[in-house]
PDB file of N, CA and C in Angstrom:
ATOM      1  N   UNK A   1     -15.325 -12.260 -13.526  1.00  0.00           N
ATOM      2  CA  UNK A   1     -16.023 -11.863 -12.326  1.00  0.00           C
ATOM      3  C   UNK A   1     -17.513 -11.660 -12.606  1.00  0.00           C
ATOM      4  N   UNK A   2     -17.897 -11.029 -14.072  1.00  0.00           N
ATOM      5  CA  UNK A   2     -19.381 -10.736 -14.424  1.00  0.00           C
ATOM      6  C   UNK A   2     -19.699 -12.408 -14.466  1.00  0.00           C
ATOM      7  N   UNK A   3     -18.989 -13.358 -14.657  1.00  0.00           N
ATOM      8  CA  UNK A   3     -20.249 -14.270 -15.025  1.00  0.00           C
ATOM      9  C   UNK A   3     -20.393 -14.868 -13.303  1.00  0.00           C
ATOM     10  N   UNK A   4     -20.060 -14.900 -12.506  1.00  0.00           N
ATOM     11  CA  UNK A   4     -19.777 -15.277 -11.215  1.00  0.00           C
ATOM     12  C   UNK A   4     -20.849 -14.392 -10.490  1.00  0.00           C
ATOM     13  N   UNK A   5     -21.621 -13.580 -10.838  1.00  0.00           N
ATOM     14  CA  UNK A   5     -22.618 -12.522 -10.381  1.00  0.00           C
ATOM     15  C   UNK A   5     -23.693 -13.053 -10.579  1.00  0.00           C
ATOM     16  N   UNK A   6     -23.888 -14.044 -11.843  1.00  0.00           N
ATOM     17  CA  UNK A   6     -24.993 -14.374 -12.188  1.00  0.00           C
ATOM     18  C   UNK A   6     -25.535 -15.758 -12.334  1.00  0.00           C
ATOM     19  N   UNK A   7     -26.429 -16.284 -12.851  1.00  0.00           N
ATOM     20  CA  UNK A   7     -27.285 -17.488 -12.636  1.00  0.00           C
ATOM     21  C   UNK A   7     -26.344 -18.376 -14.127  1.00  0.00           C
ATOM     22  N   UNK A   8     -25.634 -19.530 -14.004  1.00  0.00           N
ATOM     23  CA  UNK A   8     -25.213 -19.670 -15.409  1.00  0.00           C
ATOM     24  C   UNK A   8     -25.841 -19.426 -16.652  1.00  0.00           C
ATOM     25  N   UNK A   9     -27.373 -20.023 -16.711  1.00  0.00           N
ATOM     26  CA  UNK A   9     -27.428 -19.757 -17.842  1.00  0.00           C
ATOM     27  C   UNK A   9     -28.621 -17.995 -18.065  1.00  0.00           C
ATOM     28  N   UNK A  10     -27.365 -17.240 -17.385  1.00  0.00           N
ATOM     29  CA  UNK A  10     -27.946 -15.736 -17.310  1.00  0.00           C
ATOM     30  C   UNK A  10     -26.780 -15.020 -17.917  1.00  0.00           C
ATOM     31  N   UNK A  11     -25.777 -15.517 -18.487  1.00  0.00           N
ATOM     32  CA  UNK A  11     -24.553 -14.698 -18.647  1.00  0.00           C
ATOM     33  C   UNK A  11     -24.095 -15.597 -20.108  1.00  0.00           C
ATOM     34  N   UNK A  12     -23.778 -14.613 -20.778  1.00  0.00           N
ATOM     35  CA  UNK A  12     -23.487 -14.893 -22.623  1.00  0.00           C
ATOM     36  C   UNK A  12     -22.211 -13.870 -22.749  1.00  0.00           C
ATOM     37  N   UNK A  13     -20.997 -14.644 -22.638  1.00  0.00           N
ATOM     38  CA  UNK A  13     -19.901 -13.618 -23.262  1.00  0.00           C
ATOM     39  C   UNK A  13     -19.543 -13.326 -24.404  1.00  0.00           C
ATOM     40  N   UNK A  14     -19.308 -11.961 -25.034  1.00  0.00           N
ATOM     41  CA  UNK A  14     -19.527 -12.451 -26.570  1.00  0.00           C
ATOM     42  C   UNK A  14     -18.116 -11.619 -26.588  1.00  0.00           C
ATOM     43  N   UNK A  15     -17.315 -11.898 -27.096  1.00  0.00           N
ATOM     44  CA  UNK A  15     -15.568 -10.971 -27.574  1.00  0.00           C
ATOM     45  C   UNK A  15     -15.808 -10.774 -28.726  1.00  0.00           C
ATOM     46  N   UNK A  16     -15.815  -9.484 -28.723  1.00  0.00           N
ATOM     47  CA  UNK A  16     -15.543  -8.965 -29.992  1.00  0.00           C
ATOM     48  C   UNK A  16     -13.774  -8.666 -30.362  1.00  0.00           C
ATOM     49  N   UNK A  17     -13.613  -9.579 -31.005  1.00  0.00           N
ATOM     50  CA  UNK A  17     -12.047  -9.709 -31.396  1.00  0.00           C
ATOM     51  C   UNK A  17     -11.801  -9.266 -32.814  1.00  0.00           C
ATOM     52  N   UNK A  18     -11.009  -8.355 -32.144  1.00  0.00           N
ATOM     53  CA  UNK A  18     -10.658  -6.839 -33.122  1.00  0.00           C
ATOM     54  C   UNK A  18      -8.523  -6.845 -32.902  1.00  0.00           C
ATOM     55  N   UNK A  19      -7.859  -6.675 -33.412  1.00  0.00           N
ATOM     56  CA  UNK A  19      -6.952  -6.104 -33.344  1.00  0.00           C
ATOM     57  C   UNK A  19      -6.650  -5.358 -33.261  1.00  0.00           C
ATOM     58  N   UNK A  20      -5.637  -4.626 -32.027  1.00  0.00           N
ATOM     59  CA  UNK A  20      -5.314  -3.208 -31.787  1.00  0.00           C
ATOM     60  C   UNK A  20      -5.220  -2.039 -32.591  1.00  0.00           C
ATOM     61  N   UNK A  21      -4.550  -2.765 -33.839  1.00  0.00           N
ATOM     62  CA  UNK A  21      -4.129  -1.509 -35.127  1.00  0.00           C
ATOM     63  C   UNK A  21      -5.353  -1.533 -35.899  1.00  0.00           C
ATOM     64  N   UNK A  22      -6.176  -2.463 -35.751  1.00  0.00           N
ATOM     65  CA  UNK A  22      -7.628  -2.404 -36.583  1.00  0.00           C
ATOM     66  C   UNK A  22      -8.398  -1.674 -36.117  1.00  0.00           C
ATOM     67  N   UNK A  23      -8.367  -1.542 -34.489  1.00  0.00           N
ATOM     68  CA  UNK A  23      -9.281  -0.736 -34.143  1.00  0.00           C
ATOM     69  C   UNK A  23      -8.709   1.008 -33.594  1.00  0.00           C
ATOM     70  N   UNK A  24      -7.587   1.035 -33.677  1.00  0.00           N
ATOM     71  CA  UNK A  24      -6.598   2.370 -34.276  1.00  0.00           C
ATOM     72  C   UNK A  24      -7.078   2.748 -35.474  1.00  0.00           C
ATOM     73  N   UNK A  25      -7.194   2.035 -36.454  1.00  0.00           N
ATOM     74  CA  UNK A  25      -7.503   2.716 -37.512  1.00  0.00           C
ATOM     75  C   UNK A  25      -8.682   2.823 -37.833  1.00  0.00           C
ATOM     76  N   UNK A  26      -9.923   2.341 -37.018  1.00  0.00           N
ATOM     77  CA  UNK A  26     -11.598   1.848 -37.101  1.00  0.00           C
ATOM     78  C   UNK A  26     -11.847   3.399 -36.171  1.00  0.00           C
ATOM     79  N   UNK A  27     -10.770   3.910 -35.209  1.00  0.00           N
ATOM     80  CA  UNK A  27     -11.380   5.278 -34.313  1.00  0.00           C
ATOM     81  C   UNK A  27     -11.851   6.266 -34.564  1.00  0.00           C
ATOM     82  N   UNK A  28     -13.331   6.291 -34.825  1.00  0.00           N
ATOM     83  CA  UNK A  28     -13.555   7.517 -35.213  1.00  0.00           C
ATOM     84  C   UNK A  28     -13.513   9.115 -34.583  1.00  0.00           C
ATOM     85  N   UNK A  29     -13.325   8.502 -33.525  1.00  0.00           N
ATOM     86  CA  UNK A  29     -12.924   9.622 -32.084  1.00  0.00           C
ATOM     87  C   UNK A  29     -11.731   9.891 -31.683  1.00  0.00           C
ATOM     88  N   UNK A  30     -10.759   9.731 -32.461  1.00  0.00           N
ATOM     89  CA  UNK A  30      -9.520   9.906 -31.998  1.00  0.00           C
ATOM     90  C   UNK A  30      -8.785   9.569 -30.842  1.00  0.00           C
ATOM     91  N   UNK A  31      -9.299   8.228 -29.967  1.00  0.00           N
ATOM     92  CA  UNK A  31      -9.135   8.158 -28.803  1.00  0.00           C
ATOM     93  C   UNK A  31      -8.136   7.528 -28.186  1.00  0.00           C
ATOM     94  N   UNK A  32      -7.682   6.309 -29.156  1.00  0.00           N
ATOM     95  CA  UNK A  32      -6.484   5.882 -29.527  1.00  0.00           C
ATOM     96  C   UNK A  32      -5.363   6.936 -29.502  1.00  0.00           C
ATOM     97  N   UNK A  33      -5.366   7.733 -30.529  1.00  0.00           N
ATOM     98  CA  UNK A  33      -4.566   8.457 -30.204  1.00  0.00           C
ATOM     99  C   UNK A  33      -4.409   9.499 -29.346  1.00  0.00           C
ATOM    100  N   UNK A  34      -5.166  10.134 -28.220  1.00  0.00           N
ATOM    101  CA  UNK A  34      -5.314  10.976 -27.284  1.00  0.00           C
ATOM    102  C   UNK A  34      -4.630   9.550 -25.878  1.00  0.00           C
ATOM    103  N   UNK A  35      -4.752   8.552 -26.139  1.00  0.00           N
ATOM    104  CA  UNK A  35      -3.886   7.482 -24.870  1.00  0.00           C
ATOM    105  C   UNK A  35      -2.849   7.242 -25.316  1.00  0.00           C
ATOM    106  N   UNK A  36      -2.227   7.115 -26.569  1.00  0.00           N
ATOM    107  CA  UNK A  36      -0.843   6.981 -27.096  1.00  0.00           C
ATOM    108  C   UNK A  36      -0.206   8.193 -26.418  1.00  0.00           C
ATOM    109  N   UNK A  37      -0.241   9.630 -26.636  1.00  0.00           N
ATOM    110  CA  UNK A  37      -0.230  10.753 -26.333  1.00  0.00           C
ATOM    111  C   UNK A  37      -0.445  11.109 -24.834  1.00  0.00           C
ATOM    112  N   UNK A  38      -0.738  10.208 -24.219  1.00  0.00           N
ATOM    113  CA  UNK A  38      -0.901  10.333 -22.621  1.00  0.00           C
ATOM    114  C   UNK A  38      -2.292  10.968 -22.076  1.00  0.00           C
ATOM    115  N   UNK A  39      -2.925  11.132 -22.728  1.00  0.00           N
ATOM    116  CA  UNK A  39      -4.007  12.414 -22.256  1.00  0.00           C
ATOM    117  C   UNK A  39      -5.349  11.617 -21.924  1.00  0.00           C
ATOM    118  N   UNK A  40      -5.508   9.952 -22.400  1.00  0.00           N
ATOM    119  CA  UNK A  40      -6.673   9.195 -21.797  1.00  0.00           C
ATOM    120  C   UNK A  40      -5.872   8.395 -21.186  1.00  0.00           C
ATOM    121  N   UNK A  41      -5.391   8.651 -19.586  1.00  0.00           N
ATOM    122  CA  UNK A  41      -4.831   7.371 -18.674  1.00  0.00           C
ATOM    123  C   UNK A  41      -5.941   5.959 -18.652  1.00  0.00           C
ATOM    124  N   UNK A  42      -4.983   5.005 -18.051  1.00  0.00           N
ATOM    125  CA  UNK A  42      -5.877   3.919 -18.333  1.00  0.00           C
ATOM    126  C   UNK A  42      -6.449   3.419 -19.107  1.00  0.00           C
ATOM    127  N   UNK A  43      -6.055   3.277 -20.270  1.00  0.00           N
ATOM    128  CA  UNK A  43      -6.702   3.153 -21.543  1.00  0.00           C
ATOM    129  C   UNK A  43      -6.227   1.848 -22.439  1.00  0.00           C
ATOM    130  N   UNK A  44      -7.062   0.821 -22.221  1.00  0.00           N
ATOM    131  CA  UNK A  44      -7.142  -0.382 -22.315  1.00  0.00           C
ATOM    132  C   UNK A  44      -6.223  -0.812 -23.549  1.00  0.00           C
ATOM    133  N   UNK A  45      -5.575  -1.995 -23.522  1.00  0.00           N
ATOM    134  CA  UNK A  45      -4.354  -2.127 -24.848  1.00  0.00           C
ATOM    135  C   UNK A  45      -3.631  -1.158 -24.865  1.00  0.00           C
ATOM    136  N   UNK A  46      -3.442   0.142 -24.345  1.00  0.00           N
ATOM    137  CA  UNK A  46      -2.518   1.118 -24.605  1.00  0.00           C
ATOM    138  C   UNK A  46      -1.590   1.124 -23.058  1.00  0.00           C
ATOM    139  N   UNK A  47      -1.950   1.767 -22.112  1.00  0.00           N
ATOM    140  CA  UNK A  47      -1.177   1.713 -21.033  1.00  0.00           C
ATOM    141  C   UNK A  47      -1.496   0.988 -19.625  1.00  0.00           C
ATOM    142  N   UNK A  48      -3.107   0.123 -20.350  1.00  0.00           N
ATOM    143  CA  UNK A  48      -3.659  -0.772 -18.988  1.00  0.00           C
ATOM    144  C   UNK A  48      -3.454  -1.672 -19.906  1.00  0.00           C
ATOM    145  N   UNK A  49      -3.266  -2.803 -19.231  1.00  0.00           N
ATOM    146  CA  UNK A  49      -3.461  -4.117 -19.913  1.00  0.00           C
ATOM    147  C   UNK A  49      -4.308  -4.565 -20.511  1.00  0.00           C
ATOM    148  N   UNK A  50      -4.732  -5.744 -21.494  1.00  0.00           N
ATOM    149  CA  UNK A  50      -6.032  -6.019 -21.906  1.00  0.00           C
ATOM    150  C   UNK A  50      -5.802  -7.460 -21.857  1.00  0.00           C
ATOM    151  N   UNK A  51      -6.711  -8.509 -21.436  1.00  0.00           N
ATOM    152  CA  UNK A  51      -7.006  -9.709 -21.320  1.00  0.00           C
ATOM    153  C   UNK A  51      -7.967 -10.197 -22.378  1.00  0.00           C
ATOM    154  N   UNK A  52      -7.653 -11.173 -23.480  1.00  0.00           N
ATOM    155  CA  UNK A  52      -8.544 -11.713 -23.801  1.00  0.00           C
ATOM    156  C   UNK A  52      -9.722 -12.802 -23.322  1.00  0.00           C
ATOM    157  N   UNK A  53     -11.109 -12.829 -23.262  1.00  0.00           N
ATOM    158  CA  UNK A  53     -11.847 -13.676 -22.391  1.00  0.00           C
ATOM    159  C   UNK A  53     -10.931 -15.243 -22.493  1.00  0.00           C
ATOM    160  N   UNK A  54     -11.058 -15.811 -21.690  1.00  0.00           N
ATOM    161  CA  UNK A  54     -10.329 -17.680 -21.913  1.00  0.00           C
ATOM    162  C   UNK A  54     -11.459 -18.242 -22.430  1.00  0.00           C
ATOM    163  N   UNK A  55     -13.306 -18.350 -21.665  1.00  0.00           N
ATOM    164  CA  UNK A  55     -13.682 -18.886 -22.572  1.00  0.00           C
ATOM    165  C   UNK A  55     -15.132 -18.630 -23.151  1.00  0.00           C
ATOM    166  N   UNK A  56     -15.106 -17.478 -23.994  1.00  0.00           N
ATOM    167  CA  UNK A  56     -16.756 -16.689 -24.212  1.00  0.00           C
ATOM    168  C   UNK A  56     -17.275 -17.674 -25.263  1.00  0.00           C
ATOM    169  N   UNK A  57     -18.266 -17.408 -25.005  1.00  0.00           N
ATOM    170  CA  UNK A  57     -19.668 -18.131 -25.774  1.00  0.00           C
ATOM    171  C   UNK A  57     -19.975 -18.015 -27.351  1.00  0.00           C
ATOM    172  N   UNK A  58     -19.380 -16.864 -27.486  1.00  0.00           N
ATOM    173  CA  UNK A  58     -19.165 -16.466 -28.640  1.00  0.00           C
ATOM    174  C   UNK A  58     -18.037 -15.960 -28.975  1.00  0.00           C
ATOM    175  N   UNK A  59     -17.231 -15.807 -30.673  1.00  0.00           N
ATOM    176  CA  UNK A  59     -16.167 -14.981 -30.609  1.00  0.00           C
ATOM    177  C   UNK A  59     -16.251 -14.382 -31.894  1.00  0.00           C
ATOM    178  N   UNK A  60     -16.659 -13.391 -31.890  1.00  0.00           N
ATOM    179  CA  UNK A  60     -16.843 -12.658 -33.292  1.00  0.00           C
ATOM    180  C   UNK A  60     -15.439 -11.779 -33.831  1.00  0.00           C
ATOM    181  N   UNK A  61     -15.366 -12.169 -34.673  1.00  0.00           N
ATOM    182  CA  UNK A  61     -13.769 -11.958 -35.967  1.00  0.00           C
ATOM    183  C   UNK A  61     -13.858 -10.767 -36.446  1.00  0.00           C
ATOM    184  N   UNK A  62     -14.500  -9.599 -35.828  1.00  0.00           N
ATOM    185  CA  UNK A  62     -14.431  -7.876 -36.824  1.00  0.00           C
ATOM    186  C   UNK A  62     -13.457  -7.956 -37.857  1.00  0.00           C
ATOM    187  N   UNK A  63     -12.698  -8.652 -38.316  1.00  0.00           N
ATOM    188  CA  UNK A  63     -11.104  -8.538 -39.297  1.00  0.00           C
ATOM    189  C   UNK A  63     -12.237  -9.392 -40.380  1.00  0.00           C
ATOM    190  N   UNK A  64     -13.340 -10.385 -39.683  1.00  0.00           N
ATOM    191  CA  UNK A  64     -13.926 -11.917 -40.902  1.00  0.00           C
ATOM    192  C   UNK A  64     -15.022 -11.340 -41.853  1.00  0.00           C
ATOM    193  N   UNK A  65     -16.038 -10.608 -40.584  1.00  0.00           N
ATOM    194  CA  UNK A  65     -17.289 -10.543 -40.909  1.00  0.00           C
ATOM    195  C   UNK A  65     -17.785  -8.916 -40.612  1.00  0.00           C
ATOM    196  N   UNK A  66     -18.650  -8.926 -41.427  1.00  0.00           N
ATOM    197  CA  UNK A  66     -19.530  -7.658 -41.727  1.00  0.00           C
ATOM    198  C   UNK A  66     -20.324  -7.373 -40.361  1.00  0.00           C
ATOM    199  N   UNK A  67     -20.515  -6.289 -40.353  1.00  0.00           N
ATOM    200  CA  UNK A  67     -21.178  -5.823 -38.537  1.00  0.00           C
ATOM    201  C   UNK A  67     -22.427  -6.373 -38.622  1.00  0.00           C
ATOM    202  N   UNK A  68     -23.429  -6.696 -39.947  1.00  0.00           N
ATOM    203  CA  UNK A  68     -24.426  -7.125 -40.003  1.00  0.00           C
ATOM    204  C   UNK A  68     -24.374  -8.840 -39.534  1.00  0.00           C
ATOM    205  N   UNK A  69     -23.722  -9.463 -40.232  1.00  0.00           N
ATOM    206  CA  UNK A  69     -23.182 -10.817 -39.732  1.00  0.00           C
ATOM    207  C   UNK A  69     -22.612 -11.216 -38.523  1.00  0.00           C
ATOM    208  N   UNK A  70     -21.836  -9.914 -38.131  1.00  0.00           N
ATOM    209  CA  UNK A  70     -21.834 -10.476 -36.525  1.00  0.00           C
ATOM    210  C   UNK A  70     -22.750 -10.365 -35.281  1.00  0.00           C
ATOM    211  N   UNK A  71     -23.538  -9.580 -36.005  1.00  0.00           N
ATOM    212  CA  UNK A  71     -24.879  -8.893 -34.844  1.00  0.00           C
ATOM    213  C   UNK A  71     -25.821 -10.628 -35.178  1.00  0.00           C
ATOM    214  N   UNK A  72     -25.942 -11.067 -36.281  1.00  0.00           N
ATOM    215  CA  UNK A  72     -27.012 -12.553 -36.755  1.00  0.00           C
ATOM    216  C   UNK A  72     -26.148 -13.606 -36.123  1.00  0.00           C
ATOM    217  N   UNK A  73     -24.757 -13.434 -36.007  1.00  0.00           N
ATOM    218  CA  UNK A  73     -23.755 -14.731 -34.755  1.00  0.00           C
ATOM    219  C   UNK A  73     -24.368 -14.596 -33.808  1.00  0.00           C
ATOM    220  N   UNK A  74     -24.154 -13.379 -33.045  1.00  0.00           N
ATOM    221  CA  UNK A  74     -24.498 -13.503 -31.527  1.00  0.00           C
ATOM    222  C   UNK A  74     -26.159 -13.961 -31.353  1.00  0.00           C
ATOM    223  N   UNK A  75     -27.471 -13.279 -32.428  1.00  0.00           N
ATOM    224  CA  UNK A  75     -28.579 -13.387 -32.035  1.00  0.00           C
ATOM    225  C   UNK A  75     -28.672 -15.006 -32.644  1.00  0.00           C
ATOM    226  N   UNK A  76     -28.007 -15.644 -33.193  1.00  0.00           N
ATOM    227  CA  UNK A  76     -28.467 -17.231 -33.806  1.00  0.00           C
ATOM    228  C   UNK A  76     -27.680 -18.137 -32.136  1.00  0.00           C
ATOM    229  N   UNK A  77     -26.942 -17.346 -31.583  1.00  0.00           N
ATOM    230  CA  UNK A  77     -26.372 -18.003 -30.241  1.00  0.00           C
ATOM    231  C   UNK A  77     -27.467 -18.470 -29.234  1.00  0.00           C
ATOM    232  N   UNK A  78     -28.221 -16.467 -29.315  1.00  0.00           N
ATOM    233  CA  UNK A  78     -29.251 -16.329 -28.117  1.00  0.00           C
ATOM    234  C   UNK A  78     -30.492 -17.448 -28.159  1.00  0.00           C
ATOM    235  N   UNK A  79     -30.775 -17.604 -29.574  1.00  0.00           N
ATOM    236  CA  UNK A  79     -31.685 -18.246 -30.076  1.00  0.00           C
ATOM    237  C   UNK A  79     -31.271 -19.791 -29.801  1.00  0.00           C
ATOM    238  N   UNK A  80     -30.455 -20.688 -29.942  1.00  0.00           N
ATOM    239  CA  UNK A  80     -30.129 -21.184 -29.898  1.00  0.00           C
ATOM    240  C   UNK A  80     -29.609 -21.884 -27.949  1.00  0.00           C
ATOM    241  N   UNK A  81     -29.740 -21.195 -27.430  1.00  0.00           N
ATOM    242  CA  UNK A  81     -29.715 -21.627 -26.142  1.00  0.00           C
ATOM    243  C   UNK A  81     -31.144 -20.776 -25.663  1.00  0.00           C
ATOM    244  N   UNK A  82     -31.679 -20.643 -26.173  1.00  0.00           N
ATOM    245  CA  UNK A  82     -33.076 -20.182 -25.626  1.00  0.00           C
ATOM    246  C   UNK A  82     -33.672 -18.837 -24.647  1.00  0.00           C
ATOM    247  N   UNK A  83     -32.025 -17.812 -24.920  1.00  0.00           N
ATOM    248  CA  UNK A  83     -32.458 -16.786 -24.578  1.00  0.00           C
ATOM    249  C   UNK A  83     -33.282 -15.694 -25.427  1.00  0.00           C
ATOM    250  N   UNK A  84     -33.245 -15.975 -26.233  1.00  0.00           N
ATOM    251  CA  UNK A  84     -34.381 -15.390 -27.356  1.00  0.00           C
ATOM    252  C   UNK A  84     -34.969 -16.751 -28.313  1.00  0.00           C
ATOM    253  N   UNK A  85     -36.720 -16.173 -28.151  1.00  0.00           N
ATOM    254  CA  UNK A  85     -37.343 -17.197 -29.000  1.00  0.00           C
ATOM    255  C   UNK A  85     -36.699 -16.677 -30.456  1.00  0.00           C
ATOM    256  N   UNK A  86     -37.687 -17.510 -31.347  1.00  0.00           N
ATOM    257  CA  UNK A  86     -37.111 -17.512 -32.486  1.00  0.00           C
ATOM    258  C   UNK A  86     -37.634 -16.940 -33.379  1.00  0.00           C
ATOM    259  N   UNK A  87     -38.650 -16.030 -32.673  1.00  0.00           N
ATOM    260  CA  UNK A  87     -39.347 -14.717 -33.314  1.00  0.00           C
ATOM    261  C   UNK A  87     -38.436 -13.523 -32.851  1.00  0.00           C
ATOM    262  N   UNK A  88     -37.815 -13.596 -31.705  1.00  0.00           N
ATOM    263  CA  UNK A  88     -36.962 -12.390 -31.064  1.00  0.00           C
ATOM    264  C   UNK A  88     -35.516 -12.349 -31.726  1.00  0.00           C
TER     265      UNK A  88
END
């Protein structure tokens, strides 16, 4: 629906694709477990559903790459379709 709001080349989806138990065990807020436990309703992968994008622009692997390496994926994307020069 977000990219349908905007001008095509105004919208960059980037998934950060993480696995549920990876990011259970990545929580530093305990929040995961406060929705297992019932106490955060609606709480995405736990008792709301979660959809993976069908087809983002990017798809960064949190399980592959270092947070530094995935932050240089997405900005070599921006760069690369010309939403950031190549000083930005």
């Amino acid at each position: 629906m977000a990219r349908s709001l905007v001008k095509q080349d105004e919208f960059c989806e980037v998934f950060v694709d993480t696995p549920i138990g990876v990011a259970e065990q990545r929580d530093p807020k305990g929040l995961y477990k406060k929705a297992r436990r019932g106490e955060l309703p609606n709480f995405t992968g736990i008792d709301s559903p979660y959809e993976p994008p069908e087809h983002p622009e990017v798809r960064v692997d949190t399980t592959a790459l270092a947070p530094e390496d995935a932050a240089e994926m997405i900005v070599t994307h921006l760069r690369a379709t010309g939403v950031l020069d190549a000083a930005g």
